[in-house]
Protein backbone atom coordinates (compact mmCIF):
# COMPACT_ATOMS: atom_id res chain seq x y z
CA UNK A 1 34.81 20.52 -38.70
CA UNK A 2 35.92 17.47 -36.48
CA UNK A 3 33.58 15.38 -34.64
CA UNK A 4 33.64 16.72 -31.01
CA UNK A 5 33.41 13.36 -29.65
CA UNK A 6 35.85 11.75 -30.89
CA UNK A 7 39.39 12.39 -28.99
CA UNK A 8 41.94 14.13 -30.51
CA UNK A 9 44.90 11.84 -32.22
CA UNK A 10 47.27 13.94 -29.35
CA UNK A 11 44.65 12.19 -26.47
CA UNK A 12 43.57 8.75 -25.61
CA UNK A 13 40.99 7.32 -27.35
CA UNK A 14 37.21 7.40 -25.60
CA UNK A 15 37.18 4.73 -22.61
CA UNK A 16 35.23 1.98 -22.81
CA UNK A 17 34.30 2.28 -19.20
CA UNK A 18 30.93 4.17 -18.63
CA UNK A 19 31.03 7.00 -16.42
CA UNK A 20 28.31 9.06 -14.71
CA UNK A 21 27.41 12.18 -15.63
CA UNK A 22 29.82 15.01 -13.33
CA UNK A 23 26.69 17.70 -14.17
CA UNK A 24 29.42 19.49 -15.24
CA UNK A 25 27.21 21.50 -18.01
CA UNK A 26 30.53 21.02 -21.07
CA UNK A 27 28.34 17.92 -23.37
CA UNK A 28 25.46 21.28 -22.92
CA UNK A 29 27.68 23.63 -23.72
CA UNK A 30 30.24 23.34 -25.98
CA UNK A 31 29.24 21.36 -29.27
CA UNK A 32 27.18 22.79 -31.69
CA UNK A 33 23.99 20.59 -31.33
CA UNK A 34 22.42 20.56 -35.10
CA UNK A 35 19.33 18.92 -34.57
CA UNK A 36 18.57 21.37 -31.41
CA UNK A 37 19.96 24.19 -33.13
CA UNK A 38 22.24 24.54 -30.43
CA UNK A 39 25.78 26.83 -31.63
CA UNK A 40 29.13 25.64 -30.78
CA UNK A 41 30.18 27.30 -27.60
CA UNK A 42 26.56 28.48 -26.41
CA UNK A 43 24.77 26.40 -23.62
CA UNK A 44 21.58 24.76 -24.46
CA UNK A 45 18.45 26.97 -23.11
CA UNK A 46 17.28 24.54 -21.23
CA UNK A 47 20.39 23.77 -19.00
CA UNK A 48 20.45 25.61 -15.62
CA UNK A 49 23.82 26.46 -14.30
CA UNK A 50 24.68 27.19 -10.94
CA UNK A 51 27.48 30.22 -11.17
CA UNK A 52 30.18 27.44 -9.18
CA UNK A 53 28.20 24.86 -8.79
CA UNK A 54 26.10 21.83 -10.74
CA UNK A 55 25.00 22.48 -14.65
CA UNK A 56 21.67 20.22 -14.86
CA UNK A 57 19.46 19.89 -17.67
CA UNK A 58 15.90 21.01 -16.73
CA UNK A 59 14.04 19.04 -19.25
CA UNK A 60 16.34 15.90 -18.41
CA UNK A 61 13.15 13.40 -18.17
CA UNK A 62 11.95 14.06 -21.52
CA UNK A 63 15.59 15.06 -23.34
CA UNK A 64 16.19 14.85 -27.19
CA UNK A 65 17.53 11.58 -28.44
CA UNK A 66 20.58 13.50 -29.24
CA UNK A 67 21.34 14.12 -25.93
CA UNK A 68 20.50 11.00 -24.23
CA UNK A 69 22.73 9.28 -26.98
CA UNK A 70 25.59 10.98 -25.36
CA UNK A 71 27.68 8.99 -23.09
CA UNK A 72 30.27 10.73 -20.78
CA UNK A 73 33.79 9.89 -21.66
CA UNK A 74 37.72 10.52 -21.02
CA UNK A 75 36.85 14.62 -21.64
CA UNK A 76 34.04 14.67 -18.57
CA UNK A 77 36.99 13.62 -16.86
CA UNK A 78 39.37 16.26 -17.95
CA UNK A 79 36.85 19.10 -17.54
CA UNK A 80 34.93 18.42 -14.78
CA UNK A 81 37.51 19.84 -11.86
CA UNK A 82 37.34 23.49 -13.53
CA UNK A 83 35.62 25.68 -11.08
CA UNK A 84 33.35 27.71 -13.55
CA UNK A 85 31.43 26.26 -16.71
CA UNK A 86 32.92 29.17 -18.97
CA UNK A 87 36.31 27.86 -17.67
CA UNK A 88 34.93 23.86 -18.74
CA UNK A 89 33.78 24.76 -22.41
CA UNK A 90 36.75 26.75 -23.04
CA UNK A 91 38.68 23.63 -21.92
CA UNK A 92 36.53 21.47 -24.28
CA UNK A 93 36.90 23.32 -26.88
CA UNK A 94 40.61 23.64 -26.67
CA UNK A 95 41.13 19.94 -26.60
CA UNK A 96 39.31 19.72 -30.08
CA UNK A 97 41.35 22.78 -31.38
CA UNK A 98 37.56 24.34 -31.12
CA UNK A 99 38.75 27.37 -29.61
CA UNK A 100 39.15 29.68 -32.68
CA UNK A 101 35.83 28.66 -33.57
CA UNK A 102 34.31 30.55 -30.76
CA UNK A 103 35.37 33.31 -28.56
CA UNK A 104 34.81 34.57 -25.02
CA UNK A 105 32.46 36.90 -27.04
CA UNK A 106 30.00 34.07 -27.34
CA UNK A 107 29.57 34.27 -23.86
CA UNK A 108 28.34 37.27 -22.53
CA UNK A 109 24.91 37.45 -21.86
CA UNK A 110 24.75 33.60 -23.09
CA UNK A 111 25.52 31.91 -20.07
CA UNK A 112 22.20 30.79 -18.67
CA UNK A 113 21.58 32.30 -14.87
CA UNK A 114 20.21 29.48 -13.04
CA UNK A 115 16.85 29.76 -13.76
């Protein structure tokens, strides 16, 4: 399996530049998080999506190392503008040819509802 972070040969590399987070839920969504036990395609349980609005992590203050490691890049960018976050991790996952890994299947009922 590639490394979902690193850009596709087909994409520009990762920018240097730092961006800020676009809340848009993808980086909490679409990799498979090993050390959280988090499956590729599945949003983390403790990220609470608005159904069109912001994805933000409710445990953000004391997060895993894993995920404050993470450092928003070119994708964020790329994703972001998609109204829905099913819409954004599909997207993700189709720029790392991710997309036969999971299907829409692993989204009903996984979605979290805002809580």
């Amino acid at each position: 399996m590639s490394d979902p972070f690193i850009a596709p040969p087909d994409f520009a590399p990762r920018s240097p530049l730092v961006r800020d987070c676009t809340a848009c839920g993808a980086c909490c969504s679409a990799p498979d998080i090993h050390a959280l036990g988090k499956p590729l395609g599945v949003p983390c349980v403790h990220l609470n999506a608005a159904p069109n609005g912001p994805c933000l992590c409710t445990v953000y203050a004391a997060r895993p190392g894993v995920c404050r490691s993470y450092a928003p890049d070119w994708v964020c960018g790329e994703v972001a503008p998609l109204p829905t976050l099913e819409a954004r991790v599909l997207r993700f996952l189709e720029i790392y040819a991710l997309e036969g890994e999971v299907g829409r299947r692993a989204w009903v009922g996984a979605a979290p509802s805002g809580r």
